[in-house]
Structures are given as structure tokens and as C-alpha cells.
Protein backbone atom coordinates (compact mmCIF):
# COMPACT_ATOMS: atom_id res chain seq x y z
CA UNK A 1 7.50 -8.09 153.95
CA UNK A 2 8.77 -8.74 150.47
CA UNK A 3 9.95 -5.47 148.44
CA UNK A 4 8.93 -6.76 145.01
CA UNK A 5 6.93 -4.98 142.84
CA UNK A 6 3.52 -5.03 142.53
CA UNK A 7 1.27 -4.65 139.30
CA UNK A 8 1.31 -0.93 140.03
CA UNK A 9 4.17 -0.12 140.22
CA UNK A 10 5.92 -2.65 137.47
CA UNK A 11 5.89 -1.03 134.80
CA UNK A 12 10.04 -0.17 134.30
CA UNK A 13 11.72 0.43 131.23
CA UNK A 14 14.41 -2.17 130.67
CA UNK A 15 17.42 -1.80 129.18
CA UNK A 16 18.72 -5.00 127.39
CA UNK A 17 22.63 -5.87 127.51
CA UNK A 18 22.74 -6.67 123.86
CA UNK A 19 21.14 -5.13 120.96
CA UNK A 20 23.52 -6.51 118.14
CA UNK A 21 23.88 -10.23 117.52
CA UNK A 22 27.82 -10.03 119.36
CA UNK A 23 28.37 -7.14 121.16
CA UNK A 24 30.74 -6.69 123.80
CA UNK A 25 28.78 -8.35 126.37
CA UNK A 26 28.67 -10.97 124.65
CA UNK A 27 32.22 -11.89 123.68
CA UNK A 28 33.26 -11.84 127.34
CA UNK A 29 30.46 -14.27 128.15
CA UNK A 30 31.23 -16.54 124.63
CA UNK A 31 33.90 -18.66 126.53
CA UNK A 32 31.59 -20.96 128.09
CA UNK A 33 32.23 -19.79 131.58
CA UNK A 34 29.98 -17.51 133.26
CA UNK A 35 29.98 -16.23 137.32
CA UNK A 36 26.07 -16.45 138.63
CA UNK A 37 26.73 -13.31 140.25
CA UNK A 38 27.36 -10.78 138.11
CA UNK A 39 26.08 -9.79 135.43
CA UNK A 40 22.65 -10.85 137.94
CA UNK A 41 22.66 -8.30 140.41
CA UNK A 42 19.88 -7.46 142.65
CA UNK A 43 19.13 -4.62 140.02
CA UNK A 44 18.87 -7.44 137.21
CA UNK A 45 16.39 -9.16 140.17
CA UNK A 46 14.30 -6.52 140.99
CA UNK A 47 13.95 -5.67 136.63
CA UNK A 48 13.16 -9.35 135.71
CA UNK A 49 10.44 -9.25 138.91
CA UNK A 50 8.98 -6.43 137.47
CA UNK A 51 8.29 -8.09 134.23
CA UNK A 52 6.13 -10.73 135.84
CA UNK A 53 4.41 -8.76 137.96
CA UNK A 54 2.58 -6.82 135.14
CA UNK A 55 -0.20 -8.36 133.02
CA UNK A 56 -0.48 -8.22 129.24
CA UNK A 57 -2.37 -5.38 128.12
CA UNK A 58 -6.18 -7.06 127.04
CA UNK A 59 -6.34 -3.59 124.51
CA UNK A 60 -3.70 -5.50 122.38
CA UNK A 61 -5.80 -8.32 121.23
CA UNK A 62 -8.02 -5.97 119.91
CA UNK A 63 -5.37 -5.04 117.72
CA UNK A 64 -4.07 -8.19 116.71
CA UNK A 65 -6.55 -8.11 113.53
CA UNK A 66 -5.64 -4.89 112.09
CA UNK A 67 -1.22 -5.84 112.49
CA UNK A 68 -2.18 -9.26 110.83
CA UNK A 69 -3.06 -7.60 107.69
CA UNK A 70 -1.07 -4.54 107.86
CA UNK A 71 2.31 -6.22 108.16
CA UNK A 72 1.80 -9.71 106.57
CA UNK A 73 -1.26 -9.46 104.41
CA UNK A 74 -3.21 -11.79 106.21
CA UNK A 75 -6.97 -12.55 107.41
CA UNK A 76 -8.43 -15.10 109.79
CA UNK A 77 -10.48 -16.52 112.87
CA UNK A 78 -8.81 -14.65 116.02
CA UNK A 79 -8.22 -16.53 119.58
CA UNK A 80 -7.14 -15.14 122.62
CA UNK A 81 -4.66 -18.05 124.01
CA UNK A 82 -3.51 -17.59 127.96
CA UNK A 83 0.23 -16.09 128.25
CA UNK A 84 2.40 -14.88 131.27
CA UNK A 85 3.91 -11.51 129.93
CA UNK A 86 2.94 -11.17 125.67
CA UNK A 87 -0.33 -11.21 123.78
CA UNK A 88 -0.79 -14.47 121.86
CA UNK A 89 -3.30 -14.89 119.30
CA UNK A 90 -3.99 -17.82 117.74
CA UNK A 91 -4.83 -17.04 113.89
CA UNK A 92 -6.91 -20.06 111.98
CA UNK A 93 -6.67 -18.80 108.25
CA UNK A 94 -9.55 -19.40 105.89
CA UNK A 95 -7.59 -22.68 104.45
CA UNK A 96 -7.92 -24.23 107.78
CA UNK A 97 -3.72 -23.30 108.34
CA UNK A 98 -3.36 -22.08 112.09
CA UNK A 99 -0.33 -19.82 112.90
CA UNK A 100 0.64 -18.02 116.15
CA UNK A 101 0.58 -14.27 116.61
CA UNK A 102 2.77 -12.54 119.97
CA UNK A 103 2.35 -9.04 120.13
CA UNK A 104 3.65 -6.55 123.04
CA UNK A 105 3.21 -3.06 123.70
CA UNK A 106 5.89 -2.83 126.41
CA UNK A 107 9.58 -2.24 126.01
CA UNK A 108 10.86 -5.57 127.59
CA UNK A 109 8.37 -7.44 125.53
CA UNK A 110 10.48 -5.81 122.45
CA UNK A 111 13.52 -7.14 123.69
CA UNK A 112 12.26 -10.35 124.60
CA UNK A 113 10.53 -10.83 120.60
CA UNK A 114 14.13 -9.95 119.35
CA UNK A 115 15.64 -13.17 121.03
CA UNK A 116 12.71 -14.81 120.60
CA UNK A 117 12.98 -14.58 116.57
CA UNK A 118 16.60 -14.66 116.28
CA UNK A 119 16.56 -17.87 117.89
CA UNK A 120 13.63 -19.31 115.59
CA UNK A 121 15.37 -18.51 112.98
CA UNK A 122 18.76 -19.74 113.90
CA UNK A 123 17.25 -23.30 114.55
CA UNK A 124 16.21 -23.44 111.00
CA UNK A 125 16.89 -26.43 109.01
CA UNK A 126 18.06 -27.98 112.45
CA UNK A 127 17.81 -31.88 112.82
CA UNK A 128 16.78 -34.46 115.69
CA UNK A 129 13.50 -32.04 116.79
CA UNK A 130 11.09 -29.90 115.93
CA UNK A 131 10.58 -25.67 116.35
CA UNK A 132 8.06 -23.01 115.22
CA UNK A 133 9.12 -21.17 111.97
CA UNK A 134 8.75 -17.54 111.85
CA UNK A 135 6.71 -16.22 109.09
CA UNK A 136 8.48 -13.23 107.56
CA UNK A 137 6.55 -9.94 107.17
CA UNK A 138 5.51 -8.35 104.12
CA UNK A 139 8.84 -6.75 103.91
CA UNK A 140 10.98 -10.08 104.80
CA UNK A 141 11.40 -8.79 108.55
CA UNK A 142 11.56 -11.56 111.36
CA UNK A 143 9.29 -9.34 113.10
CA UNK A 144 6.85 -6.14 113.03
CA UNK A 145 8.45 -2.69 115.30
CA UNK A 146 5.55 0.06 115.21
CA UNK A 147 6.09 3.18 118.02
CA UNK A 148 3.75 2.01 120.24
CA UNK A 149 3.67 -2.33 119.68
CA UNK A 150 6.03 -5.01 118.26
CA UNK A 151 5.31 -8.81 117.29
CA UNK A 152 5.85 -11.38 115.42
CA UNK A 153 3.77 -14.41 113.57
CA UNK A 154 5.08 -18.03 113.70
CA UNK A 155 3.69 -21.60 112.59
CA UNK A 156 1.44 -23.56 114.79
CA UNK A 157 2.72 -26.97 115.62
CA UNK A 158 0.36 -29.65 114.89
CA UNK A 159 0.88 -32.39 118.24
CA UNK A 160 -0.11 -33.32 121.49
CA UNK A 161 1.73 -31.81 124.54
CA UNK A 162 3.74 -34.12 126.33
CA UNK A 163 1.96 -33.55 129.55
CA UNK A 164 -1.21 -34.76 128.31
CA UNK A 165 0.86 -37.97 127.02
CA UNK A 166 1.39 -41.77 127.61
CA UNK A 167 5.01 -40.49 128.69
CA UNK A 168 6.55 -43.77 129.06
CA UNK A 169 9.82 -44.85 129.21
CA UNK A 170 10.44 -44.59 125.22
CA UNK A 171 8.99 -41.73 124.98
CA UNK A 172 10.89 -39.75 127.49
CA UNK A 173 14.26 -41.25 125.91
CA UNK A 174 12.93 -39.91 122.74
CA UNK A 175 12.14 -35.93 124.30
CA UNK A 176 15.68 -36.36 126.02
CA UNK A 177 17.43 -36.88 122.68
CA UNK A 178 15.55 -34.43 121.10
CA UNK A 179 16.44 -31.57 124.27
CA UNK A 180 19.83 -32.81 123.54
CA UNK A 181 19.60 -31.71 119.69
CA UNK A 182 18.05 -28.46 120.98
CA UNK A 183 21.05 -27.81 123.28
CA UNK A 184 23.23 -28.79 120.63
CA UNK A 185 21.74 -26.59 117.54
CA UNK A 186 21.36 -23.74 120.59
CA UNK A 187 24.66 -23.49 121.36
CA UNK A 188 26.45 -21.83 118.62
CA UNK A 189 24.14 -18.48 118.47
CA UNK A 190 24.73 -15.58 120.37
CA UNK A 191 21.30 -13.81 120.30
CA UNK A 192 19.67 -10.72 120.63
CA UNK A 193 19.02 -9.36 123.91
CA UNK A 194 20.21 -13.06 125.35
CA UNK A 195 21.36 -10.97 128.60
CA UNK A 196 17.74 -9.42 129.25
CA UNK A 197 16.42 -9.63 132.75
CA UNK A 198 14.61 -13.49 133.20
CA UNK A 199 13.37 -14.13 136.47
CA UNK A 200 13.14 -17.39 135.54
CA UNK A 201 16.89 -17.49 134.81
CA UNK A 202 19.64 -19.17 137.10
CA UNK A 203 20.82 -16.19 137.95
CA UNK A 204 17.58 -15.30 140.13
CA UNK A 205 17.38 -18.32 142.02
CA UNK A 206 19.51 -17.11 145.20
CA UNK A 207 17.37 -14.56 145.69
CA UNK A 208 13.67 -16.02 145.49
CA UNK A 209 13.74 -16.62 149.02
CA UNK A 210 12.52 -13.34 149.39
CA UNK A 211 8.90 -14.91 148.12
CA UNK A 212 9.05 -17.07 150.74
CA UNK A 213 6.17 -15.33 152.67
CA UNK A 214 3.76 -16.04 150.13
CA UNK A 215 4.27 -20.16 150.39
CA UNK A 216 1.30 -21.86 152.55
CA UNK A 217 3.08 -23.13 156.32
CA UNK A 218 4.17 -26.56 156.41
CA UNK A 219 6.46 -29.34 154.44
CA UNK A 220 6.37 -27.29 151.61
CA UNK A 221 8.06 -24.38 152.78
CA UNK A 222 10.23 -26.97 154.48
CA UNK A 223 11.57 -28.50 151.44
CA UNK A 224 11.79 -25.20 149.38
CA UNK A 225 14.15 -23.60 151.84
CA UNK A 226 16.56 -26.76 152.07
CA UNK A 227 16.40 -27.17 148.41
CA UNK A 228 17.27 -23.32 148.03
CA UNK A 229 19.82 -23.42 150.89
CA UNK A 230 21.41 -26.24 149.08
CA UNK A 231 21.81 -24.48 145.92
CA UNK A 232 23.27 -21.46 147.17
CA UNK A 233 25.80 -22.97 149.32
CA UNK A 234 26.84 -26.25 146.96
CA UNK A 235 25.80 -25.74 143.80
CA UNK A 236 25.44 -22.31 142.31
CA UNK A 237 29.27 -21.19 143.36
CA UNK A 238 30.23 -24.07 141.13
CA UNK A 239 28.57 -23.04 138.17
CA UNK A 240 31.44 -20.74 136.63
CA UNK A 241 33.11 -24.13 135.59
CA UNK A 242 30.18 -25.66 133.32
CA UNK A 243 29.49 -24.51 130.10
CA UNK A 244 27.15 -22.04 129.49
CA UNK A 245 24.94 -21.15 126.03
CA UNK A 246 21.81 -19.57 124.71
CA UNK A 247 19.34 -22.04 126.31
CA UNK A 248 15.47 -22.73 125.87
CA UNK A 249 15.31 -22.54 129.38
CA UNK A 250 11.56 -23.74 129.62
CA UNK A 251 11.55 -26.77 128.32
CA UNK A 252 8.43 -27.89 129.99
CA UNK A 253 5.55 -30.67 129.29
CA UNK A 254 3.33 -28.01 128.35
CA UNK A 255 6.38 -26.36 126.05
CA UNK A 256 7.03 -29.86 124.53
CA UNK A 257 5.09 -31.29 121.79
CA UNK A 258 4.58 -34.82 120.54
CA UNK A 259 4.00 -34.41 116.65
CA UNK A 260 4.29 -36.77 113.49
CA UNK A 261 7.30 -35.49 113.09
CA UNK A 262 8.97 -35.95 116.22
CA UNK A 263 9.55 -34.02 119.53
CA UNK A 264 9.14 -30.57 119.42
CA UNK A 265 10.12 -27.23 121.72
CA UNK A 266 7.25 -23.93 121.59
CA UNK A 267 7.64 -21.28 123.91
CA UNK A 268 11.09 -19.50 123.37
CA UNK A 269 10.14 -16.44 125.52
CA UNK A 270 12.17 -17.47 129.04
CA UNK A 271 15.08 -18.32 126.38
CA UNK A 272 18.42 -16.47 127.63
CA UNK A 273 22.36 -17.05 128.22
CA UNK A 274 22.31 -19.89 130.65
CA UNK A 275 24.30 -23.09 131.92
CA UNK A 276 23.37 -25.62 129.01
CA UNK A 277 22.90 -28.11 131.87
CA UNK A 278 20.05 -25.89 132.92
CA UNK A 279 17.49 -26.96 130.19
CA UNK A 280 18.49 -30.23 131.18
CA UNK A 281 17.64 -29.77 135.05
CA UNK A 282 14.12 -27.76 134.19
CA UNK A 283 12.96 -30.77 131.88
CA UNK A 284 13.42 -33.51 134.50
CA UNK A 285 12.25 -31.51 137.42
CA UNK A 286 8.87 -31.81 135.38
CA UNK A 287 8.96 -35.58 135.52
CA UNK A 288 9.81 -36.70 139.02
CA UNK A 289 6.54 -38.33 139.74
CA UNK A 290 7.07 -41.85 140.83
CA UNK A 291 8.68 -42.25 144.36
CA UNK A 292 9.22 -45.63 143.67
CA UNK A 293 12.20 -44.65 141.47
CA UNK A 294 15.49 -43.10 142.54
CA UNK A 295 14.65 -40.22 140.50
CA UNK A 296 11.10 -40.48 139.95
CA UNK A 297 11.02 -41.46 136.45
CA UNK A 298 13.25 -38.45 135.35
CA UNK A 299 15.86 -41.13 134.77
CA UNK A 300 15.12 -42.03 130.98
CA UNK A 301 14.78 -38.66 130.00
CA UNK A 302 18.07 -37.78 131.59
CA UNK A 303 19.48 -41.07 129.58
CA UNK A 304 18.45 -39.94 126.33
CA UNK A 305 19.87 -36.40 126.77
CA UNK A 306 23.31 -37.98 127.88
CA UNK A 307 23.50 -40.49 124.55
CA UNK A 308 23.44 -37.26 122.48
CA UNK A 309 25.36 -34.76 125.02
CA UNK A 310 27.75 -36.44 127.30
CA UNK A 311 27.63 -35.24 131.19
CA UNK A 312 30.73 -34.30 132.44
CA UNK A 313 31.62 -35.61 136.10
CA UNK A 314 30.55 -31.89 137.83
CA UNK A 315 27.18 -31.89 135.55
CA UNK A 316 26.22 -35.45 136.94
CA UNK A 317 27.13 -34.29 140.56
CA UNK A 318 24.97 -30.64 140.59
CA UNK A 319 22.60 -32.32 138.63
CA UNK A 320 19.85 -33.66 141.30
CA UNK A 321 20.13 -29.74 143.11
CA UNK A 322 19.70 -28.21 140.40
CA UNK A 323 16.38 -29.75 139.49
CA UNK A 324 15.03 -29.48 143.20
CA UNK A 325 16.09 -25.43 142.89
CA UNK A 326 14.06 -25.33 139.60
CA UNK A 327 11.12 -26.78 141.40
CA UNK A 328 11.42 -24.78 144.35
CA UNK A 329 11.70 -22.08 141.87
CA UNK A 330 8.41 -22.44 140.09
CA UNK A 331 7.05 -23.21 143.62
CA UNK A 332 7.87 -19.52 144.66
CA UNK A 333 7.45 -17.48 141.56
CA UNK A 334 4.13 -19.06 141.11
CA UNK A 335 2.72 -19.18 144.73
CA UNK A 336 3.30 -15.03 144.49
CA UNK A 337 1.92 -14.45 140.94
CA UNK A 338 -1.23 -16.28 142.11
CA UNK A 339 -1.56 -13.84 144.67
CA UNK A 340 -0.54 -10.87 142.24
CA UNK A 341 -3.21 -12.03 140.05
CA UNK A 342 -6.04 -14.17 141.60
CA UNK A 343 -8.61 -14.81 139.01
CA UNK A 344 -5.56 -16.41 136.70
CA UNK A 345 -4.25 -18.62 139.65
CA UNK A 346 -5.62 -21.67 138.28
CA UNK A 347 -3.50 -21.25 135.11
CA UNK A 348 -0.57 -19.40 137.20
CA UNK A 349 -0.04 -22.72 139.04
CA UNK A 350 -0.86 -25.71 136.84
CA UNK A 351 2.87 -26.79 137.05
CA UNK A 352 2.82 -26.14 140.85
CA UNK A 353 0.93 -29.45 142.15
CA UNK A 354 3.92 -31.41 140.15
CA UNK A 355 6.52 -29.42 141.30
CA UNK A 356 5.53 -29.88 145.13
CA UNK A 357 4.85 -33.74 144.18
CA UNK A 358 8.91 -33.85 142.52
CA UNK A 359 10.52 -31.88 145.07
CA UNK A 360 9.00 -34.26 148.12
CA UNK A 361 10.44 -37.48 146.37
CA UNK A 362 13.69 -36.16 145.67
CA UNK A 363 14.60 -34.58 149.40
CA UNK A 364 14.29 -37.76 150.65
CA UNK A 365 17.96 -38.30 148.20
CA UNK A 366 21.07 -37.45 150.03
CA UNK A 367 23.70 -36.00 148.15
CA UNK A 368 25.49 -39.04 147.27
CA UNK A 369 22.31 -41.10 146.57
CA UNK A 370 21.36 -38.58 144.46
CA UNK A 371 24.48 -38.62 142.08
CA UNK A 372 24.93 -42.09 142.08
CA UNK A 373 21.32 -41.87 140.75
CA UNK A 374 22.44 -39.64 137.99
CA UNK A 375 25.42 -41.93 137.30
CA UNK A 376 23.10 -44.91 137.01
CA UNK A 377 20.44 -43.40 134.76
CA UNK A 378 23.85 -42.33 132.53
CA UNK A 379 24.77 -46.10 132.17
């Protein structure tokens, strides 16, 4: 029986590594190289669990109104929008403008809107893609801290996103260039609370086998437990030697917008101190759909990341597991919040019928297939 927590009794207090922009923690970790197990102990597990296993609070929306105007002045149309751990609002103004409003009346959703914003506003005036600006408050603050809730208002993007998209094989060139920007404009901060618990994060993966009673019988399973296997023998004791940075770490097709402008990245809130590779291996694990193709079809996204961020030798090699982890990652996580929470399931696993499709065409890759894949897509 799995020991994680459930809605009742998630509701910790976390304590984030970093509260400064560089602190300590930090400067050990600003090398580049980074051990998967430690600082992500089972403590750092069982915290970043907890986080998902509580809902947002509905008694903050009402709210959302009254900290508009208080802290920014503002008045407008009010819209509940579907999120996994904050409140988001989406504000239409009376001049037709539409922002985004994340509010959170829980301590790790204060930690999580102090990375959040710090990264915002460390991609401005970035080139090559496209990111929310944060609107300051009435008193030029990134973000709102009352005693009982936080937040913070941003822009709404204007674009389709790229899962509802012609995704051909431009276009994915295009969103790998652009991830390749992000990585690149990324990897110079060192961030608020970057540290925080993520269960999302790398760090997690060996131990999400522990969900594994929650995954229906069958090939599924199957392919999740080779996949994870497989990652914690090969490829996650290799990790200390790539380079690791403040990542996105979600760069999904719902996450990535197709505007006027260009590509463009939403959701910061899984954002932490990752491999950089990682954004890399969480964006094509979306797009293995076609088992006609070595790589089903993630290969032109994983081209157009390379022409603007080379892939060393190692990258290319841990490459192919690392995107079947993700999956089987997303697989797990998802497969037990559904249960957690049954009337969101629908919306819990919209990325899971994708994820099972991905992970079936790539275990049929051996190991050396699989990086002579990767070395192909990078010529």
C-alpha cells in the first residue's frame, strides 16, 4: 500500500532552500553539476507529494475580486480557469485586455509565486520566444504577500496552444529553437525558492514507483516499470556530469503557445533547479506519436533545439530514457491524482492517453537504436 499522503492529511508547511536570489544553497549547486540524490531525499519526496495531493482552496476565487483592486487598482470580468495546486483567474478588463491572476493561500504556493515571478521577470526583454510579463502592483512589487494569501497578476498571451495545432515538421523546428532560447535566457538566474520541493522534478523520479499500485494491469504497467528501471540503473547516476540550470521544466503542448509573435512558454509553476537537458526530454516526450518514425516525430523538435544548444555526446546518449521516464512519470503521478480527486480526472489526465501512446513506440527502441536516433535527428 502506498504511504503517500492523502488530501487529508497534505497539508505540511514547507520550508524552501532559498529565500534570497544566491544563498548558500545555491552557490554550491551554481557549478553546473548536481547529484540526483541529495539535496532529493525521501523527505523532499514525501513534501513535494504532499503538494499535489491537496486541492486549491475554491474560497480563494471568491477573493480574487477584492486583491485585484486592492493591490493593482484594477476591475474586470472574473473566470475561474482549471489549475493543479494555485487559484487562477482569468481577468477580462473593461477594454477587452485579458490578464492572468494566481493567488494561493498556502505556504508552498508562496514559495512557488516567488520563483514563479523572479523568473518572469528575469526573461524580460529576452529574444527567440515569447513569456508572460508580470504586471507590477500598485507599489511596483512583482507580487502581492497579505498574512493569510499571496499572488501575482501577469499578461495573457494571445495564441493557439500547440496541442491544438497543425504541428508539422516546421513548426516543431520552430518550438525547438524557441525551448532552446528559453534554456538559454534560463540559465543565468539563480531564483527564488529554485530548490522547493517539485514532484514533478528529476529528482522524484526514482521513487514514483511507489504509485505503481494505482496503474490499471497490463502493458502499461509493463512499460512504466522498464522505463523506470532503466532510468534508475543507466541514466539518473549519470546525471551529476550534465549541466544543470533553473529550467521551465513543463514545457508541454498545453504550456506552449503559437502566437503572432512567435513560440511562447506559460506555466512557470513546476519551474526549479534541474538538468537543462530535462526541458528538452519533457517537450519531446509530448510528441512521440507516429510509430512509423524512429522517434515518433519528436525528431524535428529535438533538431531545432540542437541548432541553437548543441548536445553533448552523454546528452544525445540519456536522451531517449529520459523522455520514456518523463512519460512514465506523468503516467504515475496522474493515474494517482485521478484517484485522489475523481470528479477532476478528466482534466488530471488529458496528457495521459499521449503519454501511454509515446512510451509504447519508444520501448520498442533498444538502447543503441535509440541514440543513433538522437544522433540522426542532430544531423
Amino acid at each position: 500500500m502506498s504511504m503517500l499522503p492523502t488530501p487529508n492529511s497534505a497539508r505540511v508547511s514547507v520550508v524552501s532552500d532559498c529565500n534570497d536570489p544566491v544563498s548558500g544553497d545555491d552557490a554550491r549547486h551554481s557549478g553546473g553539476k548536481q547529484s540526483v540524490r541529495e539535496p532529493f531525499t525521501k523527505a523532499y519526496f514525501r513534501a513535494a507529494a504532499a503538494i499535489l495531493a491537496t486541492k486549491p482552496n475554491p474560497a480563494e476565487a471568491q477573493l480574487s475580486g477584492e486583491l485585484l483592486l486592492r493591490h493593482y487598482g484594477l476591475t474586470g470580468a472574473m473566470r475561474v480557469l482549471s489549475s493543479e495546486v494555485e487559484c487562477t483567474t482569468e481577468v477580462t478588463l473593461s477594454n477587452g485586455d485579458q490578464l492572468i491572476l494566481k493567488t494561493s493561500a498556502r505556504p508552498e504556493g508562496r514559495d512557488s509565486f516567488r520563483f514563479q515571478v523572479a523568473a518572469l521577470a528575469g526573461l524580460e526583454g529576452a529574444f527567440g520566444f515569447a513569456a508572460p510579463r508580470i504586471v507590477r502592483t500598485g507599489d511596483a512589487m512583482l507580487m502581492f504577500e497579505e498574512d493569510e494569501i499571496c499572488g501575482y497578476l501577469q499578461t495573457r498571451l494571445l495564441g493557439g496552444p500547440l496541442h491544438q495545432a497543425d504541428a508539422t515538421s516546421d513548426v516543431l523546428y520552430r518550438v525547438g529553437r524557441a525551448l532552446g532560447r528559453l534554456s538559454l535566457a534560463l540559465e543565468p538566474l539563480r531564483l527564488p525558492d529554485m530548490h522547493r520541493p517539485v514532484l514533478w522534478h528529476v529528482g522524484c523520479w526514482s521513487r514514483l514507483m511507489e504509485l505503481e499500485e494505482h496503474l490499471p494491469s497490463g502493458p502499461v504497467a509493463a512499460s512504466v516499470r522498464l522505463a523506470m528501471n532503466n532510468y534508475v540503473e543507466l541514466i539518473e547516476p549519470r546525471l551529476r556530469e550534465v549541466t544543470w540550470q533553473v529550467t521551465h521544466n513543463d514545457p508541454s503542448p498545453f504550456n506552449t503557445l503559437l502566437t503572432d509573435g512567435g513560440i511562447a512558454f506559460i506555466d512557470f509553476g513546476d519551474g526549479c533547479w534541474g538538468p537543462r537537458i530535462q526541458d528538452l526530454a519533457i517537450a519531446a516526450s509530448h510528441l512521440v506519436t507516429d510509430p512509423s518514425l524512429p522517434l515518433g516525430g519528436a525528431e524535428n523538435l529535438i533538431a531545432g533545439y540542437a541548432s541553437v544548444i548543441e548536445l553533448p555526446p552523454l546528452e544525445a546518449e540519456l536522451l531517449v530514457g529520459l523522455i520514456k521516464a518523463r512519460q512514465s512519470a506523468l503516467i504515475l503521478i496522474n493515474y494517482w491524482r485521478a484517484q485522489l480527486f475523481p470528479a477532476e480526472a478528466a482534466y488530471i489526465k488529458k496528457n495521459v492517453g499521449r503519454a501511454e501512446h509515446g512510451l509504447s513506440i519508444l520501448s520498442a527502441l533498444s538502447t543503441g537504436k535509440a541514440e543513433r536516433a538522437v544522433r540522426r535527428a542532430l544531423s
